[in-house]
Protein backbone atom coordinates (compact mmCIF):
# COMPACT_ATOMS: atom_id res chain seq x y z
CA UNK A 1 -12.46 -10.39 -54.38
CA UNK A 2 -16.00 -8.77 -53.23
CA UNK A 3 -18.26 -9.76 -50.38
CA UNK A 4 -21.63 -11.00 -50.20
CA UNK A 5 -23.75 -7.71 -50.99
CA UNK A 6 -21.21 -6.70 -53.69
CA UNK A 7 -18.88 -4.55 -51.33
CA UNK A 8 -14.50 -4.50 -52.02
CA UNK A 9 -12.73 -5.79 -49.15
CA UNK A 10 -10.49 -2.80 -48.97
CA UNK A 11 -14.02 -0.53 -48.99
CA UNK A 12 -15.27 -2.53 -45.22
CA UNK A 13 -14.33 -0.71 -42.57
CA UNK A 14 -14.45 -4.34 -40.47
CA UNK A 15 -11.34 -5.35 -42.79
CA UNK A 16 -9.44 -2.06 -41.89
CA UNK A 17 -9.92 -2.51 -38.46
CA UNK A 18 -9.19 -6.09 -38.59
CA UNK A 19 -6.06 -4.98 -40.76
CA UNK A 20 -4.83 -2.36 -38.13
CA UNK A 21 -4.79 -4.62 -35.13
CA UNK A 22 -3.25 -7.03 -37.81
CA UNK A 23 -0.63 -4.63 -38.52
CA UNK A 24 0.41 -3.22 -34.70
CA UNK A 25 0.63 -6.57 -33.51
CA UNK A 26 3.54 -7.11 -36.60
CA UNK A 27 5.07 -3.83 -36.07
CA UNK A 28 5.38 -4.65 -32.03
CA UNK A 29 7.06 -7.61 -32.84
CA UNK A 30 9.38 -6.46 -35.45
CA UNK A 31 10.51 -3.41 -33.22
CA UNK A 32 11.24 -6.18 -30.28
CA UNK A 33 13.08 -8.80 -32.28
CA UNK A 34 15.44 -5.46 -33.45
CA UNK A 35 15.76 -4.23 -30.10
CA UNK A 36 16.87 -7.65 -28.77
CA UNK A 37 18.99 -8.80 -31.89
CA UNK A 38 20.74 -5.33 -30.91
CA UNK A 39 20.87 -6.42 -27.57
CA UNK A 40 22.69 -9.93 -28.25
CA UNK A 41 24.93 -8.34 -30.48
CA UNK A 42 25.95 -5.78 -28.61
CA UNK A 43 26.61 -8.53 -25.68
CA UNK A 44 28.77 -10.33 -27.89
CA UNK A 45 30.73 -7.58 -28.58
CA UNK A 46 31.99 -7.42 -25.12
CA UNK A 47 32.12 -11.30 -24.80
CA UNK A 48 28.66 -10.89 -22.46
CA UNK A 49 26.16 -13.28 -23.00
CA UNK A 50 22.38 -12.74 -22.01
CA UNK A 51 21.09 -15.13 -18.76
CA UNK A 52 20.01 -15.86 -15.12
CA UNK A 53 22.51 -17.97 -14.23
CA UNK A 54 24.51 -15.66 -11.80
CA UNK A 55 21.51 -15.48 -9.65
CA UNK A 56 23.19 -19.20 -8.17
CA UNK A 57 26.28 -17.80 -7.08
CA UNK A 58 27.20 -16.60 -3.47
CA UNK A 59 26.11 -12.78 -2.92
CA UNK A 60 29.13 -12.56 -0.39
CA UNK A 61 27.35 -9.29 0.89
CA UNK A 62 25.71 -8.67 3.92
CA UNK A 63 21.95 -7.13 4.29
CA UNK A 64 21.58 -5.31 7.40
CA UNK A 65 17.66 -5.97 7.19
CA UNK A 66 16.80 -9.05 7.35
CA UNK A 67 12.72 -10.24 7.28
CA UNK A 68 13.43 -13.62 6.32
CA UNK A 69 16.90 -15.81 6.93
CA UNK A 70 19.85 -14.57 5.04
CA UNK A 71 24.08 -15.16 5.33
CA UNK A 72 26.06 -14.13 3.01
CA UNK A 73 26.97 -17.25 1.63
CA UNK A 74 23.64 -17.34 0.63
CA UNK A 75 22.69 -16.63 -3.24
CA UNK A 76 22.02 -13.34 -5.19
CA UNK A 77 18.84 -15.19 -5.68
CA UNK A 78 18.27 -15.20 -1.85
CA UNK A 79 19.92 -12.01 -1.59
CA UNK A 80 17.22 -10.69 -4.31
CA UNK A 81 14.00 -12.26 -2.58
CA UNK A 82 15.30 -10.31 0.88
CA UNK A 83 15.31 -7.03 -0.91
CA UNK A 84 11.64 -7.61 -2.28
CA UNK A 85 10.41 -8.97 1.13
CA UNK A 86 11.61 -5.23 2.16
CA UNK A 87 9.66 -3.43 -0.62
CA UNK A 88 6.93 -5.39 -0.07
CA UNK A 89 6.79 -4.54 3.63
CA UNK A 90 6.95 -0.85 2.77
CA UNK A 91 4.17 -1.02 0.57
CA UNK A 92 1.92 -3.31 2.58
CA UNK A 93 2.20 -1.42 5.36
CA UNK A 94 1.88 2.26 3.34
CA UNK A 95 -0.93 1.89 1.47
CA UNK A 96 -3.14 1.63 4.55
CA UNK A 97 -1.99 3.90 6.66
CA UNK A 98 -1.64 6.74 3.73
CA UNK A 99 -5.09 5.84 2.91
CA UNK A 100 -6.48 6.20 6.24
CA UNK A 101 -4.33 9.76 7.15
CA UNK A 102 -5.70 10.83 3.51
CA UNK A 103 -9.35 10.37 4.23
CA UNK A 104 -8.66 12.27 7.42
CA UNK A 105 -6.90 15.09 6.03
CA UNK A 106 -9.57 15.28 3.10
CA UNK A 107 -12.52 15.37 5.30
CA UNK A 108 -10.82 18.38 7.15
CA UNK A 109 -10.28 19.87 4.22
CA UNK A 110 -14.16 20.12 4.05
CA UNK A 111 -14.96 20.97 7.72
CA UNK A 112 -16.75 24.02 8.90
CA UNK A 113 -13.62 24.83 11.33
CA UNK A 114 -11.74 27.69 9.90
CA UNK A 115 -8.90 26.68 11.85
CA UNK A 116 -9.31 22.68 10.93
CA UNK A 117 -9.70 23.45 7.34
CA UNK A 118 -6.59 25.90 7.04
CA UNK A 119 -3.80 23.11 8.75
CA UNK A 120 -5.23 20.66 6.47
CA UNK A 121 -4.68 23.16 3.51
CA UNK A 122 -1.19 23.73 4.88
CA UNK A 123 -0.49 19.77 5.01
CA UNK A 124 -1.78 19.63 1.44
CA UNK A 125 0.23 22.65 -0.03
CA UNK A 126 3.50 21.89 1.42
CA UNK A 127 3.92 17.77 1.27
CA UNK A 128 2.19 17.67 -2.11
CA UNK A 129 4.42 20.65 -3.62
CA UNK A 130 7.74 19.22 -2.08
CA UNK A 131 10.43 16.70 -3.41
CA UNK A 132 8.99 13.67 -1.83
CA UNK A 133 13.84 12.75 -2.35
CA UNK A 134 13.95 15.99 0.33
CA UNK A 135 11.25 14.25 2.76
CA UNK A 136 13.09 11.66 3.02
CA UNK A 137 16.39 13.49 3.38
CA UNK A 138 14.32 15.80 6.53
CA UNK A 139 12.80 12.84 8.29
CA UNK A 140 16.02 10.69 8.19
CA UNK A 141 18.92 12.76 8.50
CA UNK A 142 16.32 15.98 10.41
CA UNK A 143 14.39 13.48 12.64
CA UNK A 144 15.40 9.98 13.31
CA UNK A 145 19.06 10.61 13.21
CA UNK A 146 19.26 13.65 15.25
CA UNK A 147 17.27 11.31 17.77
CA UNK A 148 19.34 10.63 20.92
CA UNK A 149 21.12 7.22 21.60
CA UNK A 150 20.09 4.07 23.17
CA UNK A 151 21.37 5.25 26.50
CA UNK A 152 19.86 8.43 26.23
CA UNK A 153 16.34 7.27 24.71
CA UNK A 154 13.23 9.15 24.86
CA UNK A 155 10.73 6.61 26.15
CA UNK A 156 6.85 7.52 25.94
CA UNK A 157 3.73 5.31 27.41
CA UNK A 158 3.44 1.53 26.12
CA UNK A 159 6.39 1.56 26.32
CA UNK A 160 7.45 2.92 22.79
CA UNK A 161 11.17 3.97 22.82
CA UNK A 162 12.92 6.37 20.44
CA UNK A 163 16.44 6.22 19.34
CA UNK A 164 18.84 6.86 16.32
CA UNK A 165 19.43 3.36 16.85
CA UNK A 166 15.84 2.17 16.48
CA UNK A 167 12.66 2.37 17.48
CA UNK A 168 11.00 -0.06 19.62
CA UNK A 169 7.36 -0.87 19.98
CA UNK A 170 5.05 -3.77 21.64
CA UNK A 171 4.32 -6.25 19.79
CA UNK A 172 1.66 -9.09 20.08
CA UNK A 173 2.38 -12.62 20.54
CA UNK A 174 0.66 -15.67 20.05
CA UNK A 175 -0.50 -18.22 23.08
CA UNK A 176 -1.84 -21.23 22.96
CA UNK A 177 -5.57 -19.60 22.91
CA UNK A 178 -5.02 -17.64 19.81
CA UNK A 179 -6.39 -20.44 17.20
CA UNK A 180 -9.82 -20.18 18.70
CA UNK A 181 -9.80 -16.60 19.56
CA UNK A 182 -9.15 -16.25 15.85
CA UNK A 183 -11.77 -18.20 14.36
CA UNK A 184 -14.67 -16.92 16.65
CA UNK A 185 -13.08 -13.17 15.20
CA UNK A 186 -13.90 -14.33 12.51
CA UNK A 187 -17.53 -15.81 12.57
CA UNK A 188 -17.94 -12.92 14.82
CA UNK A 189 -16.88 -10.45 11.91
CA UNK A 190 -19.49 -12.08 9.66
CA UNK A 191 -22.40 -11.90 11.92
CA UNK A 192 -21.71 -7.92 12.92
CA UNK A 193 -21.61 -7.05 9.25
CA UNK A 194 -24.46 -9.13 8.70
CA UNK A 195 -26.49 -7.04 11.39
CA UNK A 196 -25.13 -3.81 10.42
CA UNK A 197 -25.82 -4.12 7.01
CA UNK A 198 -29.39 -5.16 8.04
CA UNK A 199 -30.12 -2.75 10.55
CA UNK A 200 -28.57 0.27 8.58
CA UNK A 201 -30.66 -0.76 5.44
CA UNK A 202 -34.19 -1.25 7.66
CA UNK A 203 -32.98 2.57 9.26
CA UNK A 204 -32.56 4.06 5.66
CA UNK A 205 -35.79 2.81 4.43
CA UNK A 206 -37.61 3.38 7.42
CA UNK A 207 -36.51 6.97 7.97
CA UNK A 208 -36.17 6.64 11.52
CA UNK A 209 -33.05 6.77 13.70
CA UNK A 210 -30.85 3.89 15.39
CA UNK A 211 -27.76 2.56 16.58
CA UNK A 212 -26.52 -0.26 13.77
CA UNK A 213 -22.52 0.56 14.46
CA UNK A 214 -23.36 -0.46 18.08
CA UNK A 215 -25.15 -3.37 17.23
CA UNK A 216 -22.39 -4.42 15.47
CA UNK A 217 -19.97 -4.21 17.92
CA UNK A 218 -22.21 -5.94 20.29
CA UNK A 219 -22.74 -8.98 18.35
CA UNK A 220 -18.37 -9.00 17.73
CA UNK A 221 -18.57 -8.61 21.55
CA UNK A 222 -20.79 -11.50 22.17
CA UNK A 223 -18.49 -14.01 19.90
CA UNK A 224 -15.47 -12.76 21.58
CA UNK A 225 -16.81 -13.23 24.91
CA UNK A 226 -17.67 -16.72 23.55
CA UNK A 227 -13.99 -17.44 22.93
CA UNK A 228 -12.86 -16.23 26.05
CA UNK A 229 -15.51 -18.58 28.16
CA UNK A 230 -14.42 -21.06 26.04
CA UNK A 231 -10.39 -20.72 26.50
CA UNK A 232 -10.15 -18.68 29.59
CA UNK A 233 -7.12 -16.47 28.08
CA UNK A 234 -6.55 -13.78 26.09
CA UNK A 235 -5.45 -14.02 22.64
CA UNK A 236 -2.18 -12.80 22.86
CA UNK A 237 0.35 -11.82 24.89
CA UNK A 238 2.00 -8.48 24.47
CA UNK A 239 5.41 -8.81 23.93
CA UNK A 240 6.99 -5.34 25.24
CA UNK A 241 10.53 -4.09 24.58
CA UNK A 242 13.17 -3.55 27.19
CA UNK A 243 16.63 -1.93 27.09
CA UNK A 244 19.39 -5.02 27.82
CA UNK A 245 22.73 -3.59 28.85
CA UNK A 246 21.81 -0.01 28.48
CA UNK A 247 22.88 -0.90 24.79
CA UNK A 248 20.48 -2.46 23.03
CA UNK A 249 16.70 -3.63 22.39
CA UNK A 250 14.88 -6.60 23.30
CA UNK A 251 11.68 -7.90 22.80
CA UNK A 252 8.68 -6.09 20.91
CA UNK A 253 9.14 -4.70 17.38
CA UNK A 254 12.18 -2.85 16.58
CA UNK A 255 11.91 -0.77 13.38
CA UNK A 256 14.81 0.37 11.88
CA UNK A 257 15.86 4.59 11.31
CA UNK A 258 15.76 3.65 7.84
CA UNK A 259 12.58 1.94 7.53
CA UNK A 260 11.04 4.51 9.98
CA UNK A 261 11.83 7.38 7.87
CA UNK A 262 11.16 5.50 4.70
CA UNK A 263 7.52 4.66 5.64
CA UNK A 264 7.16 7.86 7.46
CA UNK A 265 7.80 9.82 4.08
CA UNK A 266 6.08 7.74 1.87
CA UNK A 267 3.04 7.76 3.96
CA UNK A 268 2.83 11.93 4.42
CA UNK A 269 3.78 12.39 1.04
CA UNK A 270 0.90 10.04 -0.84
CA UNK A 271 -1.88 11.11 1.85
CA UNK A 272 -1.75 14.13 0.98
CA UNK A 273 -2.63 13.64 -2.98
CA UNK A 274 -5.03 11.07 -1.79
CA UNK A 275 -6.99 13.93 0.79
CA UNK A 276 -7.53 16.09 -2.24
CA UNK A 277 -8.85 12.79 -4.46
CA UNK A 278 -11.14 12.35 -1.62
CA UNK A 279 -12.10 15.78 -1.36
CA UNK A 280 -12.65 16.20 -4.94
CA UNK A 281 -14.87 12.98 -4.72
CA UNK A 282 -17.08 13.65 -1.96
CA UNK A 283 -17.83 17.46 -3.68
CA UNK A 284 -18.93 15.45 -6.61
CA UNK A 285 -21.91 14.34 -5.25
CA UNK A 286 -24.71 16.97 -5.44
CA UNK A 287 -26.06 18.91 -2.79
CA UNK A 288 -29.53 17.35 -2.89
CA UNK A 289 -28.24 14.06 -2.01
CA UNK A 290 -27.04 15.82 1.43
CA UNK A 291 -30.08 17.56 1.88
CA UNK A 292 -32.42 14.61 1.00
CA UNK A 293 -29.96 12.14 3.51
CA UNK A 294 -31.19 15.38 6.08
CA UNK A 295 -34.87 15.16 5.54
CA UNK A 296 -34.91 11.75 6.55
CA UNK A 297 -33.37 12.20 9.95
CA UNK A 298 -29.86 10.93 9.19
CA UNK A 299 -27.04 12.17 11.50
CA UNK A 300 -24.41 14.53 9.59
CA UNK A 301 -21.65 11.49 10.25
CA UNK A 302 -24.58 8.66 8.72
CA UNK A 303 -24.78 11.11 5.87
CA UNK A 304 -21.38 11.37 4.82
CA UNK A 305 -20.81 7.65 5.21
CA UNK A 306 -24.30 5.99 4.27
CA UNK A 307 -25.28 8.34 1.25
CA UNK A 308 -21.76 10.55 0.28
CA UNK A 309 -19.15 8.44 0.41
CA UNK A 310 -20.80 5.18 -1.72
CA UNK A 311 -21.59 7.82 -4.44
CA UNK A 312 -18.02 9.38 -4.24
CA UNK A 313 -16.47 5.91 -4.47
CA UNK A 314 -17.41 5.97 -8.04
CA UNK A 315 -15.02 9.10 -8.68
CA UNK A 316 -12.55 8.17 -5.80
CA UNK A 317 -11.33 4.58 -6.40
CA UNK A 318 -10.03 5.27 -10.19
CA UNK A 319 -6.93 8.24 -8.90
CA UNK A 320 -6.44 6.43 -5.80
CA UNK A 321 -4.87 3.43 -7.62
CA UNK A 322 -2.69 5.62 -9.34
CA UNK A 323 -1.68 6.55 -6.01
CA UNK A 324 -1.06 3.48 -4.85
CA UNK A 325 1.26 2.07 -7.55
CA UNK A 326 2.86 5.69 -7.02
CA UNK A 327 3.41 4.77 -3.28
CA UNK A 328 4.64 1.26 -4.68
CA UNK A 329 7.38 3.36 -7.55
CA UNK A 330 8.23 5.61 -4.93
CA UNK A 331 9.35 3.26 -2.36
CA UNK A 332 12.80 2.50 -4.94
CA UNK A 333 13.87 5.84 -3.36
CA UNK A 334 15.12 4.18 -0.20
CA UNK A 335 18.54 3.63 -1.70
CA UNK A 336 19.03 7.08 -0.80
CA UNK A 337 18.42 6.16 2.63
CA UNK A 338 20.33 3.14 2.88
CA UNK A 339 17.12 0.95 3.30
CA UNK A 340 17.89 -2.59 1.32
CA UNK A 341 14.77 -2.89 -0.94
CA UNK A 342 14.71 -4.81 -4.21
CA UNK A 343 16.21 -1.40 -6.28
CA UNK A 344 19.34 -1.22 -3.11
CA UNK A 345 20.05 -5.32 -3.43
CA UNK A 346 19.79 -4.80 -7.28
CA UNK A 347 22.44 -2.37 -7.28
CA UNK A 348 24.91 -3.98 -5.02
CA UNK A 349 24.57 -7.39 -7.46
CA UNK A 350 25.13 -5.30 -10.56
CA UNK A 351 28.00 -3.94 -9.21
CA UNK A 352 29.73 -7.11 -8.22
CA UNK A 353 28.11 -9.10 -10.75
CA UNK A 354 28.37 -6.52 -14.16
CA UNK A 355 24.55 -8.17 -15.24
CA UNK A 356 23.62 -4.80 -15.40
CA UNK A 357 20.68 -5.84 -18.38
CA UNK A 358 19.51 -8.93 -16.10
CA UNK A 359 19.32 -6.76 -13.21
CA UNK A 360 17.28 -4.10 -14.98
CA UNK A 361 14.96 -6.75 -15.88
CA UNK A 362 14.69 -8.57 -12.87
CA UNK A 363 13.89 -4.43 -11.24
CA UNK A 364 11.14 -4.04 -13.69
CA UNK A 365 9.63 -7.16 -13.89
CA UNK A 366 9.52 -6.82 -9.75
CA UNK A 367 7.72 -3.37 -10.19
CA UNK A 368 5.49 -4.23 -13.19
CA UNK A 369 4.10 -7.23 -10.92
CA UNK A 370 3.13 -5.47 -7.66
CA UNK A 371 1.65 -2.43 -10.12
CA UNK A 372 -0.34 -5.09 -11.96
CA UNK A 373 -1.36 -6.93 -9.05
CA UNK A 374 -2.40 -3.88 -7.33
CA UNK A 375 -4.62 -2.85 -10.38
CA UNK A 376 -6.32 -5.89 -10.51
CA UNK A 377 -7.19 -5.80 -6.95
CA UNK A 378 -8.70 -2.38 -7.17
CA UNK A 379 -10.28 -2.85 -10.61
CA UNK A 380 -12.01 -5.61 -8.81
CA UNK A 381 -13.20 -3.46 -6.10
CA UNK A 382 -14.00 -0.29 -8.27
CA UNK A 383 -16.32 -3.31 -10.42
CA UNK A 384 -18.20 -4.11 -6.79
CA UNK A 385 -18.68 -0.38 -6.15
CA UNK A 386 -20.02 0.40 -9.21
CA UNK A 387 -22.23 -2.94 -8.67
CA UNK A 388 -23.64 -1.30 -5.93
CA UNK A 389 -24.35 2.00 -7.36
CA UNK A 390 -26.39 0.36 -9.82
């Protein structure tokens, strides 16, 4: 058999790579349909068989945690969807707050201060070069436990109180105003970034100086002053905690020792990888773009984050997704704590239920989605940077 032109087949390099795919794709499947035929048997062996079905039965264990509604009559299903609310919170509430410490820390790391630029190269050294297991161990059983009890609380100014117990912080509530206040945030969001966009764009091209952050925040301030002519209230109401028989918290948020330490860790531990990614991005832009930003009369702060930081995007956003699904991995450490995530309520159903091979899959399927889903979110946004770049 020959091709048009008079070539073999087996001599078209188009065939071979056609063949190859051909070829993994078989070889995938053949190693899976062993691996799972090993599986079964082995199953059968012990008179196991391979299903989902135990995820209908009563858990019969208590979660000390609870985000959503939970008894423990409810079903290892249930009990499985509390654990992943948990891991979820962790993560949701990590990956901000690491990012924001690890921009700050990797600024410093670039500041003029001696003394600024040594304490951030201390932070770095010693939480990026340490178990993140012993953090965890230090800032639970060295900081939140040693903290003193409810009746001996330290309280500081909000009020925010401390205790092994828990600690307690205010917490907004919504009024009857909140619906509108919310949607003239939002319309008001739009038109500031509209005008700072604008404004900082005429100020680049123009050379000159100006003001567009504070034109911003004066056109928020005028749509928020709209929505408080218009409803006469505030958006919220703070809801503060208070100490109820000298024994106990009401009122506000009340974050557990585990949760405090867990997030605590997590968050120190990953912001300090993520100040050298940004420090490593923001020297990859060249000098000249900092001197050129100069010679146009743009503030040292406009300079960093009009000209810099855009460019070091580009080299930025690609580690600092691996950080993120490492913050995401990371957070199945909390069993060590005794904080119920997904990997904690996993455990506790294997052991009652023996599904250790369901369990494992449920674990890594849970894992595998937020990973994907967070690369797919940050793909998109690395694809608008680079849009812009262009």
């Amino acid at each position: 058999m020959k091709q048009t032109g008079g070539t073999p087949f087996w001599r078209d390099v188009r065939f071979w790579r056609v063949a190859g795919q051909v070829a993994a794709v078989v070889l995938v499947v053949l190693v899976a349909a062993y691996l799972y035929g090993n599986l079964q048997h082995n199953l059968q062996q012990k008179g196991l068989g391979l299903g989902f079905g135990f995820l209908r039965l009563a858990a019969s264990f208590d979660i000390k945690e609870l985000p959503i509604p939970y008894r423990p009559s409810d079903s290892y299903g249930r009990a499985f969807l509390v654990g992943l609310t948990n891991t979820a919170r962790i993560v949701l509430a990590g990956i901000p707050l690491a990012t924001l410490l690890g921009i700050l820390i990797g600024v410093a790391r670039l500041s003029s201060n001696w003394l600024v630029r040594q304490l951030s190269l201390l932070y770095v050294e010693v939480l990026r070069n340490t178990p993140l297991l012993l953090q965890l161990f230090f800032w639970y059983f060295g900081v939140i436990i040693r903290l003193p009890r409810i009746q001996s609380r330290l309280e500081l100014p909000g009020p925010v109180y401390l205790s092994n117990r828990a600690v307690a912080v205010p917490w907004p509530a919504s009024t009857e105003a909140t619906g509108a206040w919310l949607v003239a945030a939002a319309l008001g969001l739009v038109a500031a970034f509209t005008v700072w966009r604008r404004r900082t764009r005429l100020m680049v091209e123009r050379g000159g100086g100006g003001q567009p952050g504070l034109a911003a925040l004066a056109t928020l301030g005028l749509a928020l002053g709209g929505a408080w002519a218009l409803t006469g209230a505030a958006p919220f109401a703070w809801n503060l905690p208070r100490v109820a028989d000298g024994i106990r918290f009401e009122g506000g948020a009340r974050l557990s020792p585990e949760f405090a330490a867990l997030l605590m860790g997590l968050v120190l531990y990953t912001a300090a990888f993520i100040a050298e990614i940004v420090r490593g991005g923001v020297l990859a832009v060249s000098r000249g773009q900092w001197e050129a930003a100069r010679a146009v009369g743009l503030r040292p702060f406009l300079v960093l984050r009009l000209v810099v930081f855009p460019q070091a995007l580009r080299v930025i956003v690609p580690p600092l997704t691996s950080q993120y699904l490492n913050l995401a991995k990371n957070s199945s450490l909390a069993v060590a704590i005794a904080y119920p995530d997904v990997v904690s309520v996993g455990t506790t159903t294997y052991n009652q239920t023996g599904r250790a091979v369901e369990v494992v899959i449920l674990l890594m399927a849970t894992y595998l989605s937020i990973s994907l889903f967070t690369s797919l979110v940050m793909n998109v946004y690395n694809r608008s940077v680079q849009l812009v770049e262009r």
